[in-house]
N, C-alpha and C. Protein backbone atom coordinates (compact mmCIF):
# COMPACT_ATOMS: atom_id res chain seq x y z
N UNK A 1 -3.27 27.63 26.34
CA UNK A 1 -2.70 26.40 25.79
C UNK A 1 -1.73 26.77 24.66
N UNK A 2 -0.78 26.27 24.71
CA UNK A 2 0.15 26.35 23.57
C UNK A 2 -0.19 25.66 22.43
N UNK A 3 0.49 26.54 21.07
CA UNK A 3 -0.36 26.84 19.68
C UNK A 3 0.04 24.54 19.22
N UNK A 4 1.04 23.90 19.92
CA UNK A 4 1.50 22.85 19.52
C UNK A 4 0.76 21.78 20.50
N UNK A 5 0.33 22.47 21.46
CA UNK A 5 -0.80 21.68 21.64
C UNK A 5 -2.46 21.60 21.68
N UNK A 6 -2.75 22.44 21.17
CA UNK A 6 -4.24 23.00 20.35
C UNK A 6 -3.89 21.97 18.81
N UNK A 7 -2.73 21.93 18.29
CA UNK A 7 -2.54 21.39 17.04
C UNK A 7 -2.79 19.69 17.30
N UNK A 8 -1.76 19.29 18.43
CA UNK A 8 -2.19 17.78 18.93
C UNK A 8 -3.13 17.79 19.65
N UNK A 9 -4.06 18.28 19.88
CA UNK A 9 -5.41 18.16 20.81
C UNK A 9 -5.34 17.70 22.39
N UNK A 10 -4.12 18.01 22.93
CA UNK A 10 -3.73 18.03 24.36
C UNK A 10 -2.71 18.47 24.51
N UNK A 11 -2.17 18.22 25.86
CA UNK A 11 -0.88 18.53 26.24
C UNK A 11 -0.02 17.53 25.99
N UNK A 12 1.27 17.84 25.34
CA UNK A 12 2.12 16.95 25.25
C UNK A 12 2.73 15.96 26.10
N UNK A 13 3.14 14.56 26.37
CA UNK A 13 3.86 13.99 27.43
C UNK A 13 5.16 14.07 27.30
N UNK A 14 5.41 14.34 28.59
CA UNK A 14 6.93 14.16 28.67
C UNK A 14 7.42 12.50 29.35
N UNK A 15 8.78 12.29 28.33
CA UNK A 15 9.15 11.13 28.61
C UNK A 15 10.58 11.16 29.91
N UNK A 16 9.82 10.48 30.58
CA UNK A 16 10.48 9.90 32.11
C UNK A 16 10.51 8.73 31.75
N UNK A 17 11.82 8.29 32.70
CA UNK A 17 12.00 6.43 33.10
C UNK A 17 10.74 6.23 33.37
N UNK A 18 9.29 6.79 34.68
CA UNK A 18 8.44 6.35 34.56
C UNK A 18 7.43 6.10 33.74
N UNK A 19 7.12 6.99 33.03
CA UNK A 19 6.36 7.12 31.10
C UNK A 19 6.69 5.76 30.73
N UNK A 20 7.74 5.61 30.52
CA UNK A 20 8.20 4.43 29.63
C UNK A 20 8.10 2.91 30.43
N UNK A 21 8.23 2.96 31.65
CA UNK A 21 8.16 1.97 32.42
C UNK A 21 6.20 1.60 32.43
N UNK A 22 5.59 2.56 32.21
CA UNK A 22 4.40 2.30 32.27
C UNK A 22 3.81 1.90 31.01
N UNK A 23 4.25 2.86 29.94
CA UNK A 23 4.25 2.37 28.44
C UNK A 23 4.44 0.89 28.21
N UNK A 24 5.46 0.05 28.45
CA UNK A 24 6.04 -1.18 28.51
C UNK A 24 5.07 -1.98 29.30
N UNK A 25 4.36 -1.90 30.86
CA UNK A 25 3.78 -2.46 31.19
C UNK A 25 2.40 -2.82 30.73
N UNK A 26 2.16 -1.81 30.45
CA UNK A 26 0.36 -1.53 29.92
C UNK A 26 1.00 -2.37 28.54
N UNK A 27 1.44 -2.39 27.47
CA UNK A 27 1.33 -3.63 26.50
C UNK A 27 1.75 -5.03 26.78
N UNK A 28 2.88 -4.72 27.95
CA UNK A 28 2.41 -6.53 28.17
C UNK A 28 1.30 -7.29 28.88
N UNK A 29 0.66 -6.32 29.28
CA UNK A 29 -0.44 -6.23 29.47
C UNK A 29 -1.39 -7.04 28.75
N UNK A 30 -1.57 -6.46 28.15
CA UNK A 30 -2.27 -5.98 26.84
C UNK A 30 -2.41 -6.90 25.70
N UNK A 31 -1.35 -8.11 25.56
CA UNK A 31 -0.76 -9.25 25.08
C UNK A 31 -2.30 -9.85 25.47
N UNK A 32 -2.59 -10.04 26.52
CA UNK A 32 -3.44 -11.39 27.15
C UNK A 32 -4.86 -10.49 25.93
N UNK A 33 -5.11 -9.42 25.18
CA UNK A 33 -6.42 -9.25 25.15
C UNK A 33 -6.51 -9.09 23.53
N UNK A 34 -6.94 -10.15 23.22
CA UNK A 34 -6.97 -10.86 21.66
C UNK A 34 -7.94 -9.75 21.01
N UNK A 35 -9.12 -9.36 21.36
CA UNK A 35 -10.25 -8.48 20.71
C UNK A 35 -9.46 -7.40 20.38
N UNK A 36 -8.40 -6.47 21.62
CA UNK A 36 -7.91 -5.17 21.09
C UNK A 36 -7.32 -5.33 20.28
N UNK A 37 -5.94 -6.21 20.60
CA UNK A 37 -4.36 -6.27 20.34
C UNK A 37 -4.43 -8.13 19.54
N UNK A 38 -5.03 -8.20 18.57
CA UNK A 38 -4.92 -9.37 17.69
C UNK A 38 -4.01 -9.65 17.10
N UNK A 39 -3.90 -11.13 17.04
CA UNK A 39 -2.56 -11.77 16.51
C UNK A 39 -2.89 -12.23 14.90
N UNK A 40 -3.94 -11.57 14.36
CA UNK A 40 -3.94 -11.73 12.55
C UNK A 40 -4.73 -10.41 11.86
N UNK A 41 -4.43 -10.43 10.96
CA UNK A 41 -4.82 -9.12 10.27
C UNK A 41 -5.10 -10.09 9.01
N UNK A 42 -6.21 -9.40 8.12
CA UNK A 42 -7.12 -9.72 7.26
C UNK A 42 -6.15 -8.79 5.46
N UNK A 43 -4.88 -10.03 4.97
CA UNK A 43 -4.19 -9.45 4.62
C UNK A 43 -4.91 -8.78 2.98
N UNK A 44 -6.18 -8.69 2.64
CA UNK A 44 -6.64 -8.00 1.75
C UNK A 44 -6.84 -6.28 2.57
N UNK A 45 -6.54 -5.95 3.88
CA UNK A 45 -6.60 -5.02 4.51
C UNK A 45 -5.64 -4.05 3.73
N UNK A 46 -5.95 -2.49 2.91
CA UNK A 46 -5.59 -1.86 2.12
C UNK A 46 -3.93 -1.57 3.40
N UNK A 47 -4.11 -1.28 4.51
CA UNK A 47 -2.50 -0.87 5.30
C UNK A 47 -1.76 -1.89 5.19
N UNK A 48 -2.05 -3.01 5.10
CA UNK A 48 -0.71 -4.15 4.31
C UNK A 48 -0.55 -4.41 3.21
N UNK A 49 -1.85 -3.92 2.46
CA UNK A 49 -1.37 -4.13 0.69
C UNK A 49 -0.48 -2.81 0.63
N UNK A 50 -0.52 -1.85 1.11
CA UNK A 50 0.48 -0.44 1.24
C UNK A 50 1.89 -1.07 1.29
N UNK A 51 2.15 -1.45 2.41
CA UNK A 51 3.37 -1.82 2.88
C UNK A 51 4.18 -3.01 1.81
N UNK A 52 3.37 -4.16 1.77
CA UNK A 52 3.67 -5.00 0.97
C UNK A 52 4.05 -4.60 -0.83
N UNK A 53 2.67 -3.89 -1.64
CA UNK A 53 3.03 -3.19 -2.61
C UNK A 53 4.23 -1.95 -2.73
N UNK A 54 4.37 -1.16 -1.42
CA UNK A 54 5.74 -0.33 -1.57
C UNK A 54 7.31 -0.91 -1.03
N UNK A 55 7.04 -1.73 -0.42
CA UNK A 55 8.78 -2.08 -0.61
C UNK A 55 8.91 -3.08 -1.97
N UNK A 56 7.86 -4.09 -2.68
CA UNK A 56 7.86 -4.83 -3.65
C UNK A 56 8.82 -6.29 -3.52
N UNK A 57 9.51 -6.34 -4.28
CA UNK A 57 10.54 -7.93 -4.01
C UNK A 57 11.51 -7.92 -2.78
N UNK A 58 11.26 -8.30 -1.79
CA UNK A 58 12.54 -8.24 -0.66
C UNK A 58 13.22 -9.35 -0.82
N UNK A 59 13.41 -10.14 -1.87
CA UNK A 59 14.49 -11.59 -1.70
C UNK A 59 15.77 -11.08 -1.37
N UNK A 60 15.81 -11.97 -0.43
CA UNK A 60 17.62 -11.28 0.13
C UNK A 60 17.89 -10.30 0.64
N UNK A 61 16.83 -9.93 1.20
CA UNK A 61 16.91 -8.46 1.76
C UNK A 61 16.40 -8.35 3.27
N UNK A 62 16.37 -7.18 3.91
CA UNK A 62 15.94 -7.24 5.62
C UNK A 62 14.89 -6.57 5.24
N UNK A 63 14.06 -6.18 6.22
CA UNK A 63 12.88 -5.56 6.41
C UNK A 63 12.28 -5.36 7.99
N UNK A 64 12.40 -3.96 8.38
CA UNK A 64 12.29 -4.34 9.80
C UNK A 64 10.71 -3.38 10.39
N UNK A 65 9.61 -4.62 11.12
CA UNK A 65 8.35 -3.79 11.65
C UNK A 65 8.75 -3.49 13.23
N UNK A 66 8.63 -1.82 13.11
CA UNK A 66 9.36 -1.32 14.26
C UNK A 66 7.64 -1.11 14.92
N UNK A 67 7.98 -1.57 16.60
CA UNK A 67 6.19 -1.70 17.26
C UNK A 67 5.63 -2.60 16.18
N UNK A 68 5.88 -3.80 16.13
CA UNK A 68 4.86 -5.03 15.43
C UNK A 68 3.97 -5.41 16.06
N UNK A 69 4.05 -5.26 17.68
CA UNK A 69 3.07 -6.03 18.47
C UNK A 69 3.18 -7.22 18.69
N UNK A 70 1.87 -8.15 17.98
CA UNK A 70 1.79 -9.56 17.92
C UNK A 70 2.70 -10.09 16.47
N UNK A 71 3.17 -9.24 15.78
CA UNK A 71 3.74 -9.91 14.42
C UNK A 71 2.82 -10.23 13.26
N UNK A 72 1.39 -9.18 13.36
CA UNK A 72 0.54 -9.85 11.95
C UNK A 72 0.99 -9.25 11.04
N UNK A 73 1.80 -7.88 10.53
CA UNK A 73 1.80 -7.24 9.43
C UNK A 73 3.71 -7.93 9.01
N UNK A 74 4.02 -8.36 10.28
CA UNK A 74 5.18 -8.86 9.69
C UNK A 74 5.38 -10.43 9.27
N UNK A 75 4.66 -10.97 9.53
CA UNK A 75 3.94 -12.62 9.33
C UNK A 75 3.34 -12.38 7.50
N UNK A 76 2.63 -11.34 7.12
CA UNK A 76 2.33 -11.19 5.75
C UNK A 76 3.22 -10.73 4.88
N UNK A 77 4.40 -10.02 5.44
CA UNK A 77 4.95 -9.80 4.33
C UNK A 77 5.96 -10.67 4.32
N UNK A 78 6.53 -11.73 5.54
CA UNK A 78 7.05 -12.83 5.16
C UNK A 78 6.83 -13.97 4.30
N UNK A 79 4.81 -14.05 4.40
CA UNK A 79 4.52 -15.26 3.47
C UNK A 79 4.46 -14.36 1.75
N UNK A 80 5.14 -12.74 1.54
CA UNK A 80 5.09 -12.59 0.46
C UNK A 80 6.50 -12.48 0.03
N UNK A 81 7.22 -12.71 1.43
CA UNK A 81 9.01 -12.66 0.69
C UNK A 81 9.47 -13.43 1.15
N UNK A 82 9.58 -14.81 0.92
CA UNK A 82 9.69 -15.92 2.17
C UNK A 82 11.38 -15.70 2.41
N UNK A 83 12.17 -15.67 1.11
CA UNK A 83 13.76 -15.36 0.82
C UNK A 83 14.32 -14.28 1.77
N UNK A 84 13.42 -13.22 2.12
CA UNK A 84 13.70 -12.20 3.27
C UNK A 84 13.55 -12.30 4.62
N UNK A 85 14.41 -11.47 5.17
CA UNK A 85 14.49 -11.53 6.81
C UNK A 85 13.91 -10.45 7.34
N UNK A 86 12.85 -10.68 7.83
CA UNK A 86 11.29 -9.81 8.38
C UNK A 86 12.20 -9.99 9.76
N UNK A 87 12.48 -8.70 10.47
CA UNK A 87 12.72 -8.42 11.66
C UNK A 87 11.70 -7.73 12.71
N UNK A 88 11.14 -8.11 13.01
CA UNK A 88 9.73 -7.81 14.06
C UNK A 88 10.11 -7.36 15.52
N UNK A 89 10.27 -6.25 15.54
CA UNK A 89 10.37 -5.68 17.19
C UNK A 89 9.21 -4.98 17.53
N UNK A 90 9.73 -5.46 19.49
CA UNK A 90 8.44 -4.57 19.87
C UNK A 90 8.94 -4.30 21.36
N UNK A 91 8.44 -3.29 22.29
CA UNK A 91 8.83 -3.08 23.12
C UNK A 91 8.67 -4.37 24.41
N UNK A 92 7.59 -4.79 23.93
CA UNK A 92 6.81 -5.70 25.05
C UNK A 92 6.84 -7.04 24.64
N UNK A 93 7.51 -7.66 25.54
CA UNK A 93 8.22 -9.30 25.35
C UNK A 93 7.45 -10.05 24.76
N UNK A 94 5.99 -10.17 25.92
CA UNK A 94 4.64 -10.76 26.05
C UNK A 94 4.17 -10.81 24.50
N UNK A 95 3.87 -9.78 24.29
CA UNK A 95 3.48 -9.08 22.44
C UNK A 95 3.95 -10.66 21.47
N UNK A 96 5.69 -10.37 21.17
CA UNK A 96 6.85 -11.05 20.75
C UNK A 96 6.35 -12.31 21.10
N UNK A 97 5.97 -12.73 21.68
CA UNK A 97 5.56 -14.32 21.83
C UNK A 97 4.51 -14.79 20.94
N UNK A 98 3.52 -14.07 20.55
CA UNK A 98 2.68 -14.42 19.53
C UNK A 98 3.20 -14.32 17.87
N UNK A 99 4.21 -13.50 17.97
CA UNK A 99 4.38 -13.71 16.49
C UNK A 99 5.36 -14.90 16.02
N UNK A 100 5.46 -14.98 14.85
CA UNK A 100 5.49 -16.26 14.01
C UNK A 100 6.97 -16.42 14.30
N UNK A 101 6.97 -18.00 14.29
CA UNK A 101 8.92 -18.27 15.03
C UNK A 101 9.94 -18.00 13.66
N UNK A 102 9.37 -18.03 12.28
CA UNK A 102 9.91 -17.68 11.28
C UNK A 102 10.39 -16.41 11.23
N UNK A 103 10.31 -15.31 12.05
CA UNK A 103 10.55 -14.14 12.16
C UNK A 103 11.24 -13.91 12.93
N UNK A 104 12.64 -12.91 12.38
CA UNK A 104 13.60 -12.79 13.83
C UNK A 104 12.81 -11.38 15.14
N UNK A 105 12.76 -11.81 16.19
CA UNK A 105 12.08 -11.00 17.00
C UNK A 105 13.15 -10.68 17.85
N UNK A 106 12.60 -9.18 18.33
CA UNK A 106 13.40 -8.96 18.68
C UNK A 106 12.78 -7.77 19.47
N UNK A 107 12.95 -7.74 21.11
CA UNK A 107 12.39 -6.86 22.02
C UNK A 107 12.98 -5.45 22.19
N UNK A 108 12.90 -4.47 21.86
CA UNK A 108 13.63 -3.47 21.80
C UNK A 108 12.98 -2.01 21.89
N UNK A 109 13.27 -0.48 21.99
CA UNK A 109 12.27 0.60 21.86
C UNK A 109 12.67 1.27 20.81
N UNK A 110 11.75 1.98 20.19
CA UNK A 110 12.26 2.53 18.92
C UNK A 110 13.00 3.63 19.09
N UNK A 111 13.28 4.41 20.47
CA UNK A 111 14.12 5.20 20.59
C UNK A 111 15.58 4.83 20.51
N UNK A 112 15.62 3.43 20.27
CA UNK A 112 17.04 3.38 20.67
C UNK A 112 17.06 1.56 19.85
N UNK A 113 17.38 1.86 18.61
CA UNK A 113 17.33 0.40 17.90
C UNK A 113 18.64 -0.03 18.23
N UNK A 114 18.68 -1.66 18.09
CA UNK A 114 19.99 -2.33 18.06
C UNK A 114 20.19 -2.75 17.02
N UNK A 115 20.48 -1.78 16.21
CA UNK A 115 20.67 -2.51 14.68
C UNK A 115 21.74 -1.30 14.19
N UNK A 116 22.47 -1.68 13.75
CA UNK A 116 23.86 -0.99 12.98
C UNK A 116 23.06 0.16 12.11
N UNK A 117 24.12 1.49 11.52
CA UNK A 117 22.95 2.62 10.29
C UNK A 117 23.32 1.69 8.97
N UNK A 118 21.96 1.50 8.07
CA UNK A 118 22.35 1.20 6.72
C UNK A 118 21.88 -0.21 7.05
N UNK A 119 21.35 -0.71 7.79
CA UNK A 119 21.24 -2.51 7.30
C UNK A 119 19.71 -2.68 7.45
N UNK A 120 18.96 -2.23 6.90
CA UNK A 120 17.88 -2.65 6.62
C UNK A 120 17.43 -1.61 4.84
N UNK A 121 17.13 -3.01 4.44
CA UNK A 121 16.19 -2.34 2.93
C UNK A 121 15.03 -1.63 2.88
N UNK A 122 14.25 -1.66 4.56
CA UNK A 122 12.80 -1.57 4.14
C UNK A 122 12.47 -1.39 5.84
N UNK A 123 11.82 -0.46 5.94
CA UNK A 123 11.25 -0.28 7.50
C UNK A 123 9.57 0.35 7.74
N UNK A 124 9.04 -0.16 8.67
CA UNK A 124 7.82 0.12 8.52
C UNK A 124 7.22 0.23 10.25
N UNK A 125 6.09 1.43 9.99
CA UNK A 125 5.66 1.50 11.53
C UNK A 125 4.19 1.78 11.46
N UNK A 126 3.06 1.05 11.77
CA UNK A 126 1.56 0.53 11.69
C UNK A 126 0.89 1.14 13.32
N UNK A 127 0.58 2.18 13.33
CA UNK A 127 -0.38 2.86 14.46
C UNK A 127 0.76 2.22 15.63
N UNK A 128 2.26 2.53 15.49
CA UNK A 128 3.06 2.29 16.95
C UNK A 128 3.98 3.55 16.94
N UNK A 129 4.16 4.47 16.32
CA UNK A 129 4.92 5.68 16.45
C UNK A 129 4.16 6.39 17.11
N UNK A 130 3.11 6.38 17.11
CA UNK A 130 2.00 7.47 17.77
C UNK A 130 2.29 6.63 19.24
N UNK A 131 3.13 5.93 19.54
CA UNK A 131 3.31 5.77 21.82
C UNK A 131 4.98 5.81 21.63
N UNK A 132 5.73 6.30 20.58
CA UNK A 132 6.76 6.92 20.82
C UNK A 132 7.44 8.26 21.55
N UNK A 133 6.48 8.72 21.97
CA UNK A 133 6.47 9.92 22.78
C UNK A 133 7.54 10.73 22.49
N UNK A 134 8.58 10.39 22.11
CA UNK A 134 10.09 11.62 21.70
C UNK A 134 9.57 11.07 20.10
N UNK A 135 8.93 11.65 19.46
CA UNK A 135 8.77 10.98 18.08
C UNK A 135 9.64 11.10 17.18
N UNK A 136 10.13 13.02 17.55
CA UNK A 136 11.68 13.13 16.33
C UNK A 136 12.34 11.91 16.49
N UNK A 137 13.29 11.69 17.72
CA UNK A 137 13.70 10.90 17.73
C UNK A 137 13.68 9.58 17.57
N UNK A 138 12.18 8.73 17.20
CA UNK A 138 11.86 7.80 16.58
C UNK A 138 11.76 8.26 15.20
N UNK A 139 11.47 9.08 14.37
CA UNK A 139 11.70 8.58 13.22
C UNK A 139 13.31 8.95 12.72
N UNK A 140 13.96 9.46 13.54
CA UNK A 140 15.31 9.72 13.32
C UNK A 140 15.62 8.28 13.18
N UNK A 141 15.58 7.51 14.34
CA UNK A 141 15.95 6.09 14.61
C UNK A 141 15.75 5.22 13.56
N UNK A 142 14.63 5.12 12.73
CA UNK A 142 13.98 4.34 12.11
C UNK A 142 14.53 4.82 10.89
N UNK A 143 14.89 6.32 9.95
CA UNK A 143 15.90 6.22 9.18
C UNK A 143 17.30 5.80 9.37
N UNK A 144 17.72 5.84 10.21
CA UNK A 144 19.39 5.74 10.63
C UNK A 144 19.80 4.46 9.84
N UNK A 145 18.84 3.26 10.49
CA UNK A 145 18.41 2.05 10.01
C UNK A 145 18.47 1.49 8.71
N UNK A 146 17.90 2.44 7.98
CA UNK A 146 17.33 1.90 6.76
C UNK A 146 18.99 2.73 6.00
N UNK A 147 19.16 1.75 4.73
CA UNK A 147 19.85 1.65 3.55
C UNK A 147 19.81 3.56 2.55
N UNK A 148 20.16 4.08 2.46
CA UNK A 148 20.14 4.67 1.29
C UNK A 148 19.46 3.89 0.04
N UNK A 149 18.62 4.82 -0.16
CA UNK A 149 17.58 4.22 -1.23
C UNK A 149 16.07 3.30 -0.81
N UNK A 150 16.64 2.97 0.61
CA UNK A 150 15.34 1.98 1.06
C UNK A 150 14.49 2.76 1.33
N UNK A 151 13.37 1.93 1.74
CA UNK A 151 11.75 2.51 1.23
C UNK A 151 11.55 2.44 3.09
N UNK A 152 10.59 3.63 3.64
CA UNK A 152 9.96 3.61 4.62
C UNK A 152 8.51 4.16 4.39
N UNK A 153 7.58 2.87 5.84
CA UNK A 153 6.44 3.24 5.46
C UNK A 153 5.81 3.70 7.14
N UNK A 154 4.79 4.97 6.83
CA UNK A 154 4.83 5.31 8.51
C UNK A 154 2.87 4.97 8.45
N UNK A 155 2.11 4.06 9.22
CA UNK A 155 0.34 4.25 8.51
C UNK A 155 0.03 4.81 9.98
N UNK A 156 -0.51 6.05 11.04
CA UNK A 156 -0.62 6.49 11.92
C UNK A 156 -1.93 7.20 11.56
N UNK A 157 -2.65 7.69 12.92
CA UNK A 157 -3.68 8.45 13.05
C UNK A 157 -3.76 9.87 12.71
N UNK A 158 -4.45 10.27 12.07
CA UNK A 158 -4.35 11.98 11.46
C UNK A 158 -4.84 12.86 12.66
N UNK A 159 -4.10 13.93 13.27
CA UNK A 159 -4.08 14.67 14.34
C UNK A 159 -5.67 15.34 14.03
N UNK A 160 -5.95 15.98 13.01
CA UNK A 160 -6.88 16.71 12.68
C UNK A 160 -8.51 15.63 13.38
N UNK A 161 -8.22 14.64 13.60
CA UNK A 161 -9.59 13.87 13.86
C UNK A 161 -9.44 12.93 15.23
N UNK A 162 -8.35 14.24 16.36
CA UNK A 162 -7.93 13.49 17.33
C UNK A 162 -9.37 13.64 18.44
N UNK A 163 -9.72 12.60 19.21
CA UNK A 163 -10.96 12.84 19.80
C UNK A 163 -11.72 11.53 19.44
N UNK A 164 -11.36 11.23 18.08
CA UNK A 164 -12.83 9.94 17.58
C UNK A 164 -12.67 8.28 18.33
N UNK A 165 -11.21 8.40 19.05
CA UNK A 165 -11.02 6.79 19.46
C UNK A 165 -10.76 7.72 21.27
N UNK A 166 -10.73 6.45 22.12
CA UNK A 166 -10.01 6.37 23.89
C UNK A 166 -8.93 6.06 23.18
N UNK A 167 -7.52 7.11 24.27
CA UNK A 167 -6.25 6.87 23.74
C UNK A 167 -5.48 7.02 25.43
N UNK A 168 -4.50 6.29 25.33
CA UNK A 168 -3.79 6.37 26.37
C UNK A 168 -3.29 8.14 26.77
N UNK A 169 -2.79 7.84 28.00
CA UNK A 169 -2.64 9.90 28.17
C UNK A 169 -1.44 9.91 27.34
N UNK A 170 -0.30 9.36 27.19
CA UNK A 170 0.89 9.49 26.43
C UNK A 170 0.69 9.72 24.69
N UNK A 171 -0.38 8.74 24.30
CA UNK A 171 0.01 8.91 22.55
C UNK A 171 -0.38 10.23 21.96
N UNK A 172 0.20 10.41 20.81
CA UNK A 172 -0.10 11.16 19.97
C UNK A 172 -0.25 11.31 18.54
N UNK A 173 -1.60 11.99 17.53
CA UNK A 173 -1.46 11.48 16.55
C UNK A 173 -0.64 12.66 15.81
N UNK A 174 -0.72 12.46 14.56
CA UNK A 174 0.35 13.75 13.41
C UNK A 174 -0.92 14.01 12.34
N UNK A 175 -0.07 15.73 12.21
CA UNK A 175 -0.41 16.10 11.19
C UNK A 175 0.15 15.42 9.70
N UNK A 176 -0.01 15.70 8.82
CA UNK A 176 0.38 15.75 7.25
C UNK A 176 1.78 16.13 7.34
N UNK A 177 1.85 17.19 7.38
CA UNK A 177 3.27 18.17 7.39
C UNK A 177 4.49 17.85 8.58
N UNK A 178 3.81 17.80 10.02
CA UNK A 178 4.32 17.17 10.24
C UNK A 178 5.53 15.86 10.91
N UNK A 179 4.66 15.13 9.85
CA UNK A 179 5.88 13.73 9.75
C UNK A 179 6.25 13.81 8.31
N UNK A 180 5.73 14.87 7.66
CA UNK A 180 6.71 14.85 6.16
C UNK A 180 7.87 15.91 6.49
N UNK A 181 7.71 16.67 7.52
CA UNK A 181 8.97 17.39 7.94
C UNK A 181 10.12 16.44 8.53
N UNK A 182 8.96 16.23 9.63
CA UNK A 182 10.67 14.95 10.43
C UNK A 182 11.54 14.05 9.31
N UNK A 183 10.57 13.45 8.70
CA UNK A 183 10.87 12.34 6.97
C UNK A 183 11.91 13.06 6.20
N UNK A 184 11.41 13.99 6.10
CA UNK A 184 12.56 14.61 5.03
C UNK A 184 13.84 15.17 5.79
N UNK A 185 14.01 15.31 6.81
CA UNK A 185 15.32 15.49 7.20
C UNK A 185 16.38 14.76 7.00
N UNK A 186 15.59 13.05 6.46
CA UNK A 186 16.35 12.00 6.54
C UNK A 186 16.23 11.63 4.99
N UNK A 187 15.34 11.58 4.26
CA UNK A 187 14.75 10.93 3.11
C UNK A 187 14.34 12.22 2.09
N UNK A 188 15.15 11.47 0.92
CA UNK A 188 14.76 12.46 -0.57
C UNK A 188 13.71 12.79 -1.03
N UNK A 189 12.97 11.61 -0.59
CA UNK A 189 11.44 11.81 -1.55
C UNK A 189 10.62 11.04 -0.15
N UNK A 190 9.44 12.22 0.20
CA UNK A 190 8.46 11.90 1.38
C UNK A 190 7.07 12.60 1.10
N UNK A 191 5.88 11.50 0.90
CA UNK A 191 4.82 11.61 0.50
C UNK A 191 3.39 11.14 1.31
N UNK A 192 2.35 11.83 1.41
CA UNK A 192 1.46 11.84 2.55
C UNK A 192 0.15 11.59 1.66
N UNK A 193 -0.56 10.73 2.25
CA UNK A 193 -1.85 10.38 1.76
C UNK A 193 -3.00 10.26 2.80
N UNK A 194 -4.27 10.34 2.45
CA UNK A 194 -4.98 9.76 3.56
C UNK A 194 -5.43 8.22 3.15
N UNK A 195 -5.38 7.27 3.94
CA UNK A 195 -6.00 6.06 4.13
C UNK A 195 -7.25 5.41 4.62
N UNK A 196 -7.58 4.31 3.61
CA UNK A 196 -8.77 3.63 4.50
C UNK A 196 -8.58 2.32 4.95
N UNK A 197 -9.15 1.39 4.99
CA UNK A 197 -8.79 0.01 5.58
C UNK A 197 -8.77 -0.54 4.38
N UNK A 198 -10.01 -0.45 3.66
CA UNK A 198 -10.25 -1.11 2.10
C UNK A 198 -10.33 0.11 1.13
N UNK A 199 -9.42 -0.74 -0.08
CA UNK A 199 -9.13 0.27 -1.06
C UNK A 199 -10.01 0.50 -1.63
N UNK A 200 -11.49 -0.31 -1.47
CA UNK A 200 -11.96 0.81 -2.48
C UNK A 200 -13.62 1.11 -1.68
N UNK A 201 -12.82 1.95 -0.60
CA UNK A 201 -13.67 2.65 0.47
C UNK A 201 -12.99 4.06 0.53
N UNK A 202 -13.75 4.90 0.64
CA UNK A 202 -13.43 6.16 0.15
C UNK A 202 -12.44 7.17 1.88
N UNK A 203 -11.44 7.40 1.92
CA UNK A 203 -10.65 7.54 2.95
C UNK A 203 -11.39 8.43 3.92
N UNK A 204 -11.57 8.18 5.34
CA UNK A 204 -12.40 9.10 6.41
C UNK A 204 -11.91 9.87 6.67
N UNK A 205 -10.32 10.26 6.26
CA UNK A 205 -9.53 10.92 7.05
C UNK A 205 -8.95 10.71 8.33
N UNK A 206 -8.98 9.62 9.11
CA UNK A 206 -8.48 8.97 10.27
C UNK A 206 -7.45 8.78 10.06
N UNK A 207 -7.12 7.86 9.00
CA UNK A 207 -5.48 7.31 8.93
C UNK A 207 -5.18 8.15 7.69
N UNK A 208 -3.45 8.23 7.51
CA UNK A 208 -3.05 8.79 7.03
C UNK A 208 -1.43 7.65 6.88
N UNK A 209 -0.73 7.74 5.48
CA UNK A 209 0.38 6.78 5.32
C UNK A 209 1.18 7.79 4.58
N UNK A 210 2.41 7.89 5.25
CA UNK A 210 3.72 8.50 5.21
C UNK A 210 4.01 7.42 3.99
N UNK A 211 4.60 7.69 3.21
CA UNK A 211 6.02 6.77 2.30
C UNK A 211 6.89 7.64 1.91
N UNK A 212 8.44 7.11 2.49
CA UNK A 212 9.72 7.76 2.05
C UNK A 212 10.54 6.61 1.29
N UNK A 213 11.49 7.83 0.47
CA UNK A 213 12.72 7.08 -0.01
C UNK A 213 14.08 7.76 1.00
N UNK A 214 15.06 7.01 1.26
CA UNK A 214 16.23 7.54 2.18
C UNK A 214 16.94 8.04 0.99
């Protein structure tokens, strides 16, 4: 086995038109099943006080959740910046239908955003980079995006504790290093923590939250 995949705890996927055609299906899928893939999040949950506390005041500003899903983490930080334009994409249409009509939605893959470089203040990605499968190239994408100076936030599964959940054959989780490598190719200042759900629960090491400055 190769030393890069002993590190991700399988073999890597390669992305085909079919990969992705199946990726896309399996979440619209996936839409109809409220227990997995829920349309609210419990916003005292420490991964949206993250997000919400690091970009801070967005009045007048964009903010875009790249893989939102149903729209819960982008539905909270709208009712905390109502003046801002929360842009919520997701690959899967179905998904996009549950989130909030106050939000511009918008169906799209993160390999390949439709959004100009430089027009967003603030970008964020919540356990959906890990089914990006070309990942450089998603977080390439997801800086391109963002403003000089804007804040990105990445909250994903820590590779080191891959095994503890069922995962599709495609995803993959990250080390520490890295997504602070890919980050910094793009961003000045890129910083790695481990996470818990509630802040003042002591971190398992499962999740782990990227924050950059561009």
């Amino acid at each position: 086995m190769r030393l890069l995949d002993k590190l991700f705890g399988k073999k890597r996927a390669e992305l085909t038109p079919d990969l992705v055609s199946e990726i896309r299906r399996s979440f619209e899928e996936s839409a109809a099943d409220e227990e997995h893939f829920p349309s609210t999040i419990d916003p005292r949950i420490y991964h949206v006080k993250l997000i919400v506390d690091t970009f801070g005041d967005l009045s007048n500003k964009r903010a875009l959740d790249l893989g939102c899903g149903k729209g819960r983490f982008a539905r909270i930080l709208k009712e905390h910046n109502p003046a801002a334009q929360i842009v919520a994409m997701d690959l899967a249409v179905a998904m996009l239908g549950y989130a909030d009509r106050n939000l511009d939605r918008v169906a799209a893959s993160m390999l390949d955003l439709p959004f100009a470089s430089s027009s967003f203040d603030a970008a964020y990605a919540t356990e959906s980079l890990e089914h990006a499968v070309d990942i450089e190239r998603a977080v390439g994408e997801m800086c391109r995006v963002v403003k000089p100076g804007g804040r990105i936030v990445v909250i994903d599964k820590n590779a080191a504790h891959w095994g503890r959940l069922k995962t599709p054959q495609w995803e993959r989780w990250f080390g520490a290093g890295e997504l602070k490598g890919l980050l910094a190719r793009h961003c000045r200042q890129v910083d790695c923590r481990p996470v818990s759900y509630w802040e003042d629960v002591e971190p398992d090491g499962l999740f782990l939250a990227w924050t950059a400055v561009k």
